[in-house]
PDB file of N, CA and C in Angstrom:
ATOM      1  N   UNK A   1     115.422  60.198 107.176  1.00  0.00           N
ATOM      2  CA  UNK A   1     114.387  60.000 106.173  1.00  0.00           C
ATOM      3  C   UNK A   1     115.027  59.392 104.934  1.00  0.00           C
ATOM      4  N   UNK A   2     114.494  58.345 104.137  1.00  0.00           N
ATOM      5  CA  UNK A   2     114.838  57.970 103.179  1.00  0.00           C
ATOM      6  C   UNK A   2     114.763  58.820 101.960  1.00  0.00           C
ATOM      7  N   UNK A   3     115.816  58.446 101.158  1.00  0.00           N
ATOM      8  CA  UNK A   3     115.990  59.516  99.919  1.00  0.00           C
ATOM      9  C   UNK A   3     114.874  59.327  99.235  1.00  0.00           C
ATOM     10  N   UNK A   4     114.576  60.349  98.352  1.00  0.00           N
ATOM     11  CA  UNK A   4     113.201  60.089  97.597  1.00  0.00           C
ATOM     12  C   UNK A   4     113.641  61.283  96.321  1.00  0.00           C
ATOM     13  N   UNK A   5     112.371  61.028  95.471  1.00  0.00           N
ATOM     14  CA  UNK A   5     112.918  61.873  94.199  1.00  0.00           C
ATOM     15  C   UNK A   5     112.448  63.538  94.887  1.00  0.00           C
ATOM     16  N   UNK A   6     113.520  64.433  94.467  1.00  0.00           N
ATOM     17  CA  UNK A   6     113.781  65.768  94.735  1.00  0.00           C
ATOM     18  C   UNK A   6     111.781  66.369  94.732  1.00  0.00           C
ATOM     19  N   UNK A   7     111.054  66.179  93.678  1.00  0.00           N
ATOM     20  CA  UNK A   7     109.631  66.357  94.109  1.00  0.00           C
ATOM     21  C   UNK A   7     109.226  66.444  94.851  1.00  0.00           C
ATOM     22  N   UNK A   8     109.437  64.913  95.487  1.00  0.00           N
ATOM     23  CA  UNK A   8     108.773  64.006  96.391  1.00  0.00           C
ATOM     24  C   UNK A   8     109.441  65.035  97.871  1.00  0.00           C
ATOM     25  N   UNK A   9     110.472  64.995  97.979  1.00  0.00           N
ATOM     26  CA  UNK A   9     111.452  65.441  99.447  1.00  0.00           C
ATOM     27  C   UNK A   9     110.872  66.765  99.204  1.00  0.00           C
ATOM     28  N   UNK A  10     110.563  67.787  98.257  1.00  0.00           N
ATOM     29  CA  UNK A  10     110.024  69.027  98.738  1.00  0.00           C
ATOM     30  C   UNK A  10     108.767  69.470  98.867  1.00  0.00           C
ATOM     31  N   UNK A  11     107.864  68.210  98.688  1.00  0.00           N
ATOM     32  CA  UNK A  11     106.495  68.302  99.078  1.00  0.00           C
ATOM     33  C   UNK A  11     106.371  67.863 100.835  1.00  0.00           C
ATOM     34  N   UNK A  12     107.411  66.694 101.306  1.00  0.00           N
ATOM     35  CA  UNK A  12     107.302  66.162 102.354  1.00  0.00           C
ATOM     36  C   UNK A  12     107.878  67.903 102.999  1.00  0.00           C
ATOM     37  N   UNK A  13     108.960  68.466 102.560  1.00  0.00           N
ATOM     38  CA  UNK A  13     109.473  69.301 102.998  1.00  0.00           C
ATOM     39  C   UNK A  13     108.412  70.369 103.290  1.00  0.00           C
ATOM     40  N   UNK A  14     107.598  71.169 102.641  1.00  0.00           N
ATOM     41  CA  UNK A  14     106.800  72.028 102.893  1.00  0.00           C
ATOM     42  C   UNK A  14     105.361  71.190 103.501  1.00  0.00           C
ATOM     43  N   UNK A  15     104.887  70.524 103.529  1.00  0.00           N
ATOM     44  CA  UNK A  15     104.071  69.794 104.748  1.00  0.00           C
ATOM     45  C   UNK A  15     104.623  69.514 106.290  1.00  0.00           C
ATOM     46  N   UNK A  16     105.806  69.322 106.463  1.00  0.00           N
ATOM     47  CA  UNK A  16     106.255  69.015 107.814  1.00  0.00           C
ATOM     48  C   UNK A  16     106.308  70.848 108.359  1.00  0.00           C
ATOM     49  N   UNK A  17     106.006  71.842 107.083  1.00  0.00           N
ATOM     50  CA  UNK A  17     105.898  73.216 108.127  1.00  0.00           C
ATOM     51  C   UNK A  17     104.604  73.665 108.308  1.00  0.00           C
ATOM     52  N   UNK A  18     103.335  73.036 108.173  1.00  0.00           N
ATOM     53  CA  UNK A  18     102.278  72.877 109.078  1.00  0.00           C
ATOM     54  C   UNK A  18     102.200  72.495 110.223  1.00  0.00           C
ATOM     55  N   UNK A  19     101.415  73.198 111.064  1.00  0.00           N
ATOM     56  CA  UNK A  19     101.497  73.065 112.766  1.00  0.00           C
ATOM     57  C   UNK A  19     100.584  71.359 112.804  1.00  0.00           C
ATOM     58  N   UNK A  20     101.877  71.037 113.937  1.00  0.00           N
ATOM     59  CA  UNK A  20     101.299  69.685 114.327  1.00  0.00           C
ATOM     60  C   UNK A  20     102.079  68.378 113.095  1.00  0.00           C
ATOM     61  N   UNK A  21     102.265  68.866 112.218  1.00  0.00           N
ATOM     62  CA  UNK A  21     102.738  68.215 110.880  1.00  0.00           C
ATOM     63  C   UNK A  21     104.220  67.311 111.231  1.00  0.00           C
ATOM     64  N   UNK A  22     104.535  66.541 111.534  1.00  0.00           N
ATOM     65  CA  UNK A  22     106.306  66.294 112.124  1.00  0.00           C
ATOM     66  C   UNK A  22     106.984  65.139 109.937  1.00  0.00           C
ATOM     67  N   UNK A  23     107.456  64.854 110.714  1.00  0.00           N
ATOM     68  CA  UNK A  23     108.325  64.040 109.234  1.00  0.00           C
ATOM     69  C   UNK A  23     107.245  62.750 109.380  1.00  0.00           C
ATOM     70  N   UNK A  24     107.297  61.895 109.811  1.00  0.00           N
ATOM     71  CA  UNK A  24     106.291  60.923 109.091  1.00  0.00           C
ATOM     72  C   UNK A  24     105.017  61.022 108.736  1.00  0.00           C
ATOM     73  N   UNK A  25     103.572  61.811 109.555  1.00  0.00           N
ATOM     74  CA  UNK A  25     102.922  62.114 108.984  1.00  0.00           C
ATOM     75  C   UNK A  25     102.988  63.494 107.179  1.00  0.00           C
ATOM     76  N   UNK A  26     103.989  64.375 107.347  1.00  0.00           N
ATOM     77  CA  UNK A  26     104.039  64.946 105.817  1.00  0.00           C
ATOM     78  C   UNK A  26     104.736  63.743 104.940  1.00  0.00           C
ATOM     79  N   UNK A  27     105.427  62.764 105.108  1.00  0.00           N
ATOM     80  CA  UNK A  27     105.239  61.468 104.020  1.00  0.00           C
ATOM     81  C   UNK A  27     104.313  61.417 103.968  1.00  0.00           C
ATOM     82  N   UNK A  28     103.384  60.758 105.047  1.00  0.00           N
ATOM     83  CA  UNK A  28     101.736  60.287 104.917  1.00  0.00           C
ATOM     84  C   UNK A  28     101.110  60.629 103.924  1.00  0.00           C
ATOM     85  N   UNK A  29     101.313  62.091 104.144  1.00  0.00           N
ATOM     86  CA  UNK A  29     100.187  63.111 103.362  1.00  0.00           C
ATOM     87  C   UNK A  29     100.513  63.204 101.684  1.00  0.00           C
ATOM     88  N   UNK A  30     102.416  63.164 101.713  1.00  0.00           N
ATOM     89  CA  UNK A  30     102.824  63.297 100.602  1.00  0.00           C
ATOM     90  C   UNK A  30     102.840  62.000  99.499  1.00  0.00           C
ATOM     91  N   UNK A  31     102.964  61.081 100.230  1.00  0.00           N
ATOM     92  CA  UNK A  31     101.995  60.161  99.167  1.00  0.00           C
ATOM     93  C   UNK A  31     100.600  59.627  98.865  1.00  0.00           C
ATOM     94  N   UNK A  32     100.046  60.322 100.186  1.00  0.00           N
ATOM     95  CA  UNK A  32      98.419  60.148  99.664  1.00  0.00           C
ATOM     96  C   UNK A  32      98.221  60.942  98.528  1.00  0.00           C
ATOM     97  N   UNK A  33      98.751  62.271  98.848  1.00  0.00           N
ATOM     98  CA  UNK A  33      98.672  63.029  97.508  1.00  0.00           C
ATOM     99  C   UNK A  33      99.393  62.585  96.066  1.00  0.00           C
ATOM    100  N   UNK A  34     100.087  61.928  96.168  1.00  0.00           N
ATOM    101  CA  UNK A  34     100.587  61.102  94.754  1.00  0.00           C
ATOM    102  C   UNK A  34      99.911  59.741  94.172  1.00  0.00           C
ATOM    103  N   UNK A  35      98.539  59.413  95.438  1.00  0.00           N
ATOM    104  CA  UNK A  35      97.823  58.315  95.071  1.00  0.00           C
ATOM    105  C   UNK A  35      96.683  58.518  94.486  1.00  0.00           C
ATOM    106  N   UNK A  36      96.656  59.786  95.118  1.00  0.00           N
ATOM    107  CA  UNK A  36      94.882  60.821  94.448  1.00  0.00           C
ATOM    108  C   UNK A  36      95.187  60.944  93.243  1.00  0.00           C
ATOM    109  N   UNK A  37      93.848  61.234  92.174  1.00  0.00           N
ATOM    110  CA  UNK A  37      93.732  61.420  91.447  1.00  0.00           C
ATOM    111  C   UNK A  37      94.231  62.470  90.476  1.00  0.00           C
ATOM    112  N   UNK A  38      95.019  62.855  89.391  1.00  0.00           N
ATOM    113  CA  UNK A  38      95.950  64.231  89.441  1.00  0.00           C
ATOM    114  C   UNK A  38      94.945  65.331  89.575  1.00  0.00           C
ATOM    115  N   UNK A  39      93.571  65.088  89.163  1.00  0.00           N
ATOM    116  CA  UNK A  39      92.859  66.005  89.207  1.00  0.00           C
ATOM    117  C   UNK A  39      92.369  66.728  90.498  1.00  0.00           C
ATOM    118  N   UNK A  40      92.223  65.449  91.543  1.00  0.00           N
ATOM    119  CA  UNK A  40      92.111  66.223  92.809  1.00  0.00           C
ATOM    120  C   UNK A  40      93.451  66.634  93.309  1.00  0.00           C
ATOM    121  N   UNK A  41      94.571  66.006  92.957  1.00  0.00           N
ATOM    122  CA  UNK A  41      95.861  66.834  93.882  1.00  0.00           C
ATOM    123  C   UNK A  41      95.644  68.093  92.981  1.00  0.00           C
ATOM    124  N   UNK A  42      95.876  68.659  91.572  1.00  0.00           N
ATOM    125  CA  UNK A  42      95.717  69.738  91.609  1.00  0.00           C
ATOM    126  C   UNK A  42      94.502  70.772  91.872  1.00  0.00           C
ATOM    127  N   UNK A  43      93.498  70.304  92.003  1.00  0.00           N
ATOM    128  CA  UNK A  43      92.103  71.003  93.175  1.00  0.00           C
ATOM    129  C   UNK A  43      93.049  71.552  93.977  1.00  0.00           C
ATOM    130  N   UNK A  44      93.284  70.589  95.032  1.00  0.00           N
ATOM    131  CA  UNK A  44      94.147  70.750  96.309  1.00  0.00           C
ATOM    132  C   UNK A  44      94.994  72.000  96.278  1.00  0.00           C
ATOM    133  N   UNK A  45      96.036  71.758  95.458  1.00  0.00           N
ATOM    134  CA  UNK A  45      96.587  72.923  95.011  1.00  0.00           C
ATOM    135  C   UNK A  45      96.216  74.666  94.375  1.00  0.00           C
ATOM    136  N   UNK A  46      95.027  74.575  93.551  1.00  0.00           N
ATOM    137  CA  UNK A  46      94.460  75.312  93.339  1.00  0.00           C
ATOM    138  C   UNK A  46      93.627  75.833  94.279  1.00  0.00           C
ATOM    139  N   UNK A  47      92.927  74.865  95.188  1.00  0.00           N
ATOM    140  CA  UNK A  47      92.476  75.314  96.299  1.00  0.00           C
ATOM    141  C   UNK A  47      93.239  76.536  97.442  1.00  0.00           C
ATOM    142  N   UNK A  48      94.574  76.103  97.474  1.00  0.00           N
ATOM    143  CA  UNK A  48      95.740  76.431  98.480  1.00  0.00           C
ATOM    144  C   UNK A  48      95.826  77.448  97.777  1.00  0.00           C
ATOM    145  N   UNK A  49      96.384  77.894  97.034  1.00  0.00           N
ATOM    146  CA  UNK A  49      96.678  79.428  95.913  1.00  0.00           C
ATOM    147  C   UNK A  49      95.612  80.272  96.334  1.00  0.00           C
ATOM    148  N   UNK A  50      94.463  79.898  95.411  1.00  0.00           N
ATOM    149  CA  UNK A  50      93.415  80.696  95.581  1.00  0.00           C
ATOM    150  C   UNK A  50      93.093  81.759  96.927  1.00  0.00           C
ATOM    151  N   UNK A  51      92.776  80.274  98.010  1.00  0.00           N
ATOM    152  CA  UNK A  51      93.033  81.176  99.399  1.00  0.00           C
ATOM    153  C   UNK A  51      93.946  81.609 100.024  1.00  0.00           C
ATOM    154  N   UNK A  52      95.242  81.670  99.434  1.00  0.00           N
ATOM    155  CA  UNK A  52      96.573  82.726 100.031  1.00  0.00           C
ATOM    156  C   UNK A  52      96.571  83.645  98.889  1.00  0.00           C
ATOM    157  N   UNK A  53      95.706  83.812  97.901  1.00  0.00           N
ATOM    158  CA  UNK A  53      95.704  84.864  96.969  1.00  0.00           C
ATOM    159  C   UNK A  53      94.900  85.838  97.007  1.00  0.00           C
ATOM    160  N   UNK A  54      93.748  85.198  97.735  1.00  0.00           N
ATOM    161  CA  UNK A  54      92.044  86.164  97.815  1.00  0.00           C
ATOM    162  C   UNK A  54      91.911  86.421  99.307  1.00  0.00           C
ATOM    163  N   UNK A  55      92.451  85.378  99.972  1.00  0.00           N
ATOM    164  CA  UNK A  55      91.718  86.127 101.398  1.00  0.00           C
ATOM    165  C   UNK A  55      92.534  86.799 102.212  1.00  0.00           C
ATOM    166  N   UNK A  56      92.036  87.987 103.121  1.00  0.00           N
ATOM    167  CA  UNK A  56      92.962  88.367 104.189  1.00  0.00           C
ATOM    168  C   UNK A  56      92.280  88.622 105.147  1.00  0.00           C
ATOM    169  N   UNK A  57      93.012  88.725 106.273  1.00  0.00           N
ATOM    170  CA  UNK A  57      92.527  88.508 107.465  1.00  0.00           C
ATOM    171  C   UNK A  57      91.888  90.130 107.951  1.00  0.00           C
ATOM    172  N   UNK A  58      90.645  90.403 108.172  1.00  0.00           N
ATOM    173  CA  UNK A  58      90.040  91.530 109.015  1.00  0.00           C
ATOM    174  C   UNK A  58      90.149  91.580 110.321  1.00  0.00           C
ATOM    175  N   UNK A  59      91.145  93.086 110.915  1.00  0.00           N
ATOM    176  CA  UNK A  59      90.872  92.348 112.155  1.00  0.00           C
ATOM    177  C   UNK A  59      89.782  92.972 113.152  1.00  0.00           C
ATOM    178  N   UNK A  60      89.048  93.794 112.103  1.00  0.00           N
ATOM    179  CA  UNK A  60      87.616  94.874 112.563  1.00  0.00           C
ATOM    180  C   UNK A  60      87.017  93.065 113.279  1.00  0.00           C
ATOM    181  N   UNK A  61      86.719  92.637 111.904  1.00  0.00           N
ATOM    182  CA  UNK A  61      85.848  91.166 112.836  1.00  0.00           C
ATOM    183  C   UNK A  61      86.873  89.747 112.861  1.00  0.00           C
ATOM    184  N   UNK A  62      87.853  89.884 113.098  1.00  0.00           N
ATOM    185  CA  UNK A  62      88.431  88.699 113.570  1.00  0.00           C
ATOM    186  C   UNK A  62      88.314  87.487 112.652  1.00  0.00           C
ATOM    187  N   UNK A  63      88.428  87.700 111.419  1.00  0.00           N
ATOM    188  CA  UNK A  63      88.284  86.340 110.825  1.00  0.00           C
ATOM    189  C   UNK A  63      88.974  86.958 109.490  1.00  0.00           C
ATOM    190  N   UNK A  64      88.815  85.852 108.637  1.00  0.00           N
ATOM    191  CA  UNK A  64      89.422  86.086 107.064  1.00  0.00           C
ATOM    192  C   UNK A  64      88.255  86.583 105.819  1.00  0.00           C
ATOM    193  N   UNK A  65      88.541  87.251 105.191  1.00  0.00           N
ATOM    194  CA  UNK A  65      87.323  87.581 104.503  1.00  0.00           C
ATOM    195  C   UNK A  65      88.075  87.659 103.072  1.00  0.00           C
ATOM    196  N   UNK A  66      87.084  87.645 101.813  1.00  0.00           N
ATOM    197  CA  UNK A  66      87.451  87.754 100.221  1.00  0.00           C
ATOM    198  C   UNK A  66      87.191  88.790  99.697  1.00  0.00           C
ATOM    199  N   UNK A  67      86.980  88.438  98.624  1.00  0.00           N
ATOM    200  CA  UNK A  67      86.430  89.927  97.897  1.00  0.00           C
ATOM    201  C   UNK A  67      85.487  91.212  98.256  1.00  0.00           C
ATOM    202  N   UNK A  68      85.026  90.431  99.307  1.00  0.00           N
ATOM    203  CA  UNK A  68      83.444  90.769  99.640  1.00  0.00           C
ATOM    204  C   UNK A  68      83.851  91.394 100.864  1.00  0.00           C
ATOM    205  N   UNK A  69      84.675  91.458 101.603  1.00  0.00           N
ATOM    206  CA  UNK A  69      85.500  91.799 102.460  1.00  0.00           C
ATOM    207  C   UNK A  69      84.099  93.305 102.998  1.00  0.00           C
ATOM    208  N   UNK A  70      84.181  94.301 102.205  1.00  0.00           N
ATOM    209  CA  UNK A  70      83.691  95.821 102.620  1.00  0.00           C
ATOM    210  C   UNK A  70      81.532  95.223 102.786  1.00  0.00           C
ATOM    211  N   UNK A  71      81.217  94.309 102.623  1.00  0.00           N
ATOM    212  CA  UNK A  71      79.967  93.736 102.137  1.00  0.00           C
ATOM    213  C   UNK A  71      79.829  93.031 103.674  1.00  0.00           C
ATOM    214  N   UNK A  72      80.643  92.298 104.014  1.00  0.00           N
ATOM    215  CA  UNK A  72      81.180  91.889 105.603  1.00  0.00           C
ATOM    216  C   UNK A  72      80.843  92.654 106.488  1.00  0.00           C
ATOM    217  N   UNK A  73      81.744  93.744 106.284  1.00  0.00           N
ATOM    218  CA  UNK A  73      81.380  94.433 107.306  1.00  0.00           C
ATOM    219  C   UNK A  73      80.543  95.024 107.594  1.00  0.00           C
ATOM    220  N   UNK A  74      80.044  95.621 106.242  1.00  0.00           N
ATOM    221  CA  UNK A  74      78.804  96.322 106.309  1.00  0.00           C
ATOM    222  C   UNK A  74      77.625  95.406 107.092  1.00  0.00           C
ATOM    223  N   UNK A  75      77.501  94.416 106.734  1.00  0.00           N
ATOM    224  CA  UNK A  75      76.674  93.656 107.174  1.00  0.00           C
ATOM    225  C   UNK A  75      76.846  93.564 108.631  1.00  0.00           C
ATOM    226  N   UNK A  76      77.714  93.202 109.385  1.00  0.00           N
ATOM    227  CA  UNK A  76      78.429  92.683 110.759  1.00  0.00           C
ATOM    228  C   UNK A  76      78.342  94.487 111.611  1.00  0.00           C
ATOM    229  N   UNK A  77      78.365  95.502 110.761  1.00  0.00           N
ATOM    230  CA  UNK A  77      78.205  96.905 111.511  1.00  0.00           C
ATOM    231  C   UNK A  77      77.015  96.965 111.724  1.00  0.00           C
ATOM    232  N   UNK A  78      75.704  96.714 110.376  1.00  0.00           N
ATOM    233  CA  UNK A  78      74.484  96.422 110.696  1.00  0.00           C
ATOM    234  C   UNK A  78      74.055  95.575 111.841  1.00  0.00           C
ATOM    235  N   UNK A  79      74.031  94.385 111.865  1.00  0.00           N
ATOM    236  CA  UNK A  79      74.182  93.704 112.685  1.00  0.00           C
ATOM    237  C   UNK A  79      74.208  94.207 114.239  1.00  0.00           C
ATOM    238  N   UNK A  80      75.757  94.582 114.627  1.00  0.00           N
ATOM    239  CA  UNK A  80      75.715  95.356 115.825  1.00  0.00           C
ATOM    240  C   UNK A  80      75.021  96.823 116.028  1.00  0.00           C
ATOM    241  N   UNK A  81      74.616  97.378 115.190  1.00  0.00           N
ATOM    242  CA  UNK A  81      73.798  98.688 115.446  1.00  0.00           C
ATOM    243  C   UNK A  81      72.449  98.605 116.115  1.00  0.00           C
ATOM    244  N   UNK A  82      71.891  97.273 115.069  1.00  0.00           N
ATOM    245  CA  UNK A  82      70.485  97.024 115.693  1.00  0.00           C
ATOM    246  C   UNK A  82      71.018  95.927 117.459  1.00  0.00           C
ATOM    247  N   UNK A  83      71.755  95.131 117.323  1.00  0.00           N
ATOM    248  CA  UNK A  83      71.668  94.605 118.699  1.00  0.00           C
ATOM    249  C   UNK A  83      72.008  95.872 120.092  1.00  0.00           C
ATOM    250  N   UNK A  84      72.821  97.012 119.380  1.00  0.00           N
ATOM    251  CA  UNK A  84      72.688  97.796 120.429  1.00  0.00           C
ATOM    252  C   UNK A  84      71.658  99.027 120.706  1.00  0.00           C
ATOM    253  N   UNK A  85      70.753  99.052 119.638  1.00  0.00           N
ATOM    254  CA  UNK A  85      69.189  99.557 119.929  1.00  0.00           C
ATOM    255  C   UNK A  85      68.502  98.557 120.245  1.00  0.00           C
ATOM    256  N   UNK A  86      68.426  97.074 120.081  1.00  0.00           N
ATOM    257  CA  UNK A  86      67.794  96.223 121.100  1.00  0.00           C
ATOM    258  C   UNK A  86      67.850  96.533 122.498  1.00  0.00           C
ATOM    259  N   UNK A  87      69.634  95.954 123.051  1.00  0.00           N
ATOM    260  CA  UNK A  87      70.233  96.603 124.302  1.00  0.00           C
ATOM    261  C   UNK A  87      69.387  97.615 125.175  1.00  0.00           C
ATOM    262  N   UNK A  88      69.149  98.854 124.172  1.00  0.00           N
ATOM    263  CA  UNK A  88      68.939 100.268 124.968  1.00  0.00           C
ATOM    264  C   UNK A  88      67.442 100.034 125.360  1.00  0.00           C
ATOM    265  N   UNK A  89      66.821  99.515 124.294  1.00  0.00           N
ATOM    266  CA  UNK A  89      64.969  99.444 124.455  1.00  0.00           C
ATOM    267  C   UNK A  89      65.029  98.045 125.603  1.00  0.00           C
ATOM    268  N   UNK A  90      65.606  96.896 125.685  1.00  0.00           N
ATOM    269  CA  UNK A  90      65.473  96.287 126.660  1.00  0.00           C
ATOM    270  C   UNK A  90      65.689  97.153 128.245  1.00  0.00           C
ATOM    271  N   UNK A  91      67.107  97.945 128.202  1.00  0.00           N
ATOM    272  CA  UNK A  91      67.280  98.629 129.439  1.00  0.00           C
ATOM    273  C   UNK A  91      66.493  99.428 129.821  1.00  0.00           C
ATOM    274  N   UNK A  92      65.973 100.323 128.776  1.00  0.00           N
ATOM    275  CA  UNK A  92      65.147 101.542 129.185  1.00  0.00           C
ATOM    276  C   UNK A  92      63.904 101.077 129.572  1.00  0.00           C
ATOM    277  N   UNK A  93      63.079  99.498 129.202  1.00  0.00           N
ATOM    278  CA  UNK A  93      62.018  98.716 129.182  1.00  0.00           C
ATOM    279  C   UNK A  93      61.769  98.535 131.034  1.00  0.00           C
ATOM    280  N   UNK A  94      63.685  98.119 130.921  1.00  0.00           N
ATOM    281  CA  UNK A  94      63.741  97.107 132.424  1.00  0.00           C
ATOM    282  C   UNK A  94      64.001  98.193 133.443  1.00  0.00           C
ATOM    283  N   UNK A  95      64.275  99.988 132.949  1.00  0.00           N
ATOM    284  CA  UNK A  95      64.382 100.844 134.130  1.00  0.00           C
ATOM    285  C   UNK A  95      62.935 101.469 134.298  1.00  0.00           C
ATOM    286  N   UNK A  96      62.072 101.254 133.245  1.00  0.00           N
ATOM    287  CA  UNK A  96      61.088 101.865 133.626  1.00  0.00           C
ATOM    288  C   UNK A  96      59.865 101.060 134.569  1.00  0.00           C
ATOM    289  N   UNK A  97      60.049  99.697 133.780  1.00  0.00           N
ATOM    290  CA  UNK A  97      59.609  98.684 135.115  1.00  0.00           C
ATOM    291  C   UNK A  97      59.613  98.815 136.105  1.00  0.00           C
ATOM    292  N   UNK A  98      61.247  98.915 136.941  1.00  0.00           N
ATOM    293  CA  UNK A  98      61.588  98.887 137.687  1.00  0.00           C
ATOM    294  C   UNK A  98      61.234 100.551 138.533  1.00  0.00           C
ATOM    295  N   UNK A  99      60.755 101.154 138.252  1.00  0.00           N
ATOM    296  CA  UNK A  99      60.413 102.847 138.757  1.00  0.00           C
ATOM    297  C   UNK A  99      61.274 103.421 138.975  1.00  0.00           C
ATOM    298  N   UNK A 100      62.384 103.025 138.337  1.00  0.00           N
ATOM    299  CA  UNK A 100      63.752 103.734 138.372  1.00  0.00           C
ATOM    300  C   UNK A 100      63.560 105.486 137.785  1.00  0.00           C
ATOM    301  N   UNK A 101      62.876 105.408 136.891  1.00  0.00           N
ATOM    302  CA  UNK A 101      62.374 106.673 136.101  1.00  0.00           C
ATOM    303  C   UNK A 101      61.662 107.486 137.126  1.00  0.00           C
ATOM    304  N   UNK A 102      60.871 107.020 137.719  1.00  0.00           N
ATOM    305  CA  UNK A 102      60.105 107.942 138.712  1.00  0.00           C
ATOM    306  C   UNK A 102      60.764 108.267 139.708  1.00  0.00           C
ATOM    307  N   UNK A 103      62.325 107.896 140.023  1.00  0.00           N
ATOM    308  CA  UNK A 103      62.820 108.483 141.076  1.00  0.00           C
ATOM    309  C   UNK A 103      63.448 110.004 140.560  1.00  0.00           C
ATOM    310  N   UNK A 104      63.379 109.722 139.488  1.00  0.00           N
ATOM    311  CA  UNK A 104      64.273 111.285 139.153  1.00  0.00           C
ATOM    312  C   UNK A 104      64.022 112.494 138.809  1.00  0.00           C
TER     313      UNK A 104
END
């Protein structure tokens, strides 16, 4: 890789450790980002902070969640409570149909 100013080599440097990322595409990236506007490279940046600062990963539901994290779940526990009183009233619907009830 060609020498570049110490900046420059440790931005290419921490982009080539994104998956999929090799040495010429993190140049790519690392001077698109020096062509953008300073205001959107630091978005970018502020963007990146923010979400390694606020979010973490739940692994009750398998995804990343924020502040709101306990609001999530609550919601997503709701959620599955009623689909598994759906569940029961469909089964008990489809055994009584079926005269399953009257055998017993």
């Amino acid at each position: 890789m060609p020498d570049f100013a110490e900046p420059v080599e440790r931005l290419i440097d921490q982009l080539k450790h994104l998956p999929g990322i090799g040495a010429k595409t993190a140049q790519r990236l690392a001077f698109h980002i020096l062509r953008i506007a300073p205001e959107d490279a630091l978005a970018l940046a502020d963007a990146i902070r923010d979400a390694k600062l606020n979010m973490r990963f739940c692994s009750r539901v398998a995804t990343y969640t924020g502040t709101r994290s306990a609001l999530y779940i609550a919601a997503h526990a709701q959620q599955n409570r009623m689909f598994n009183l759906a569940s029961r009233i469909a089964s008990a619907r489809a055994s009584a149909s079926s005269g399953a009830m009257r055998r017993i």
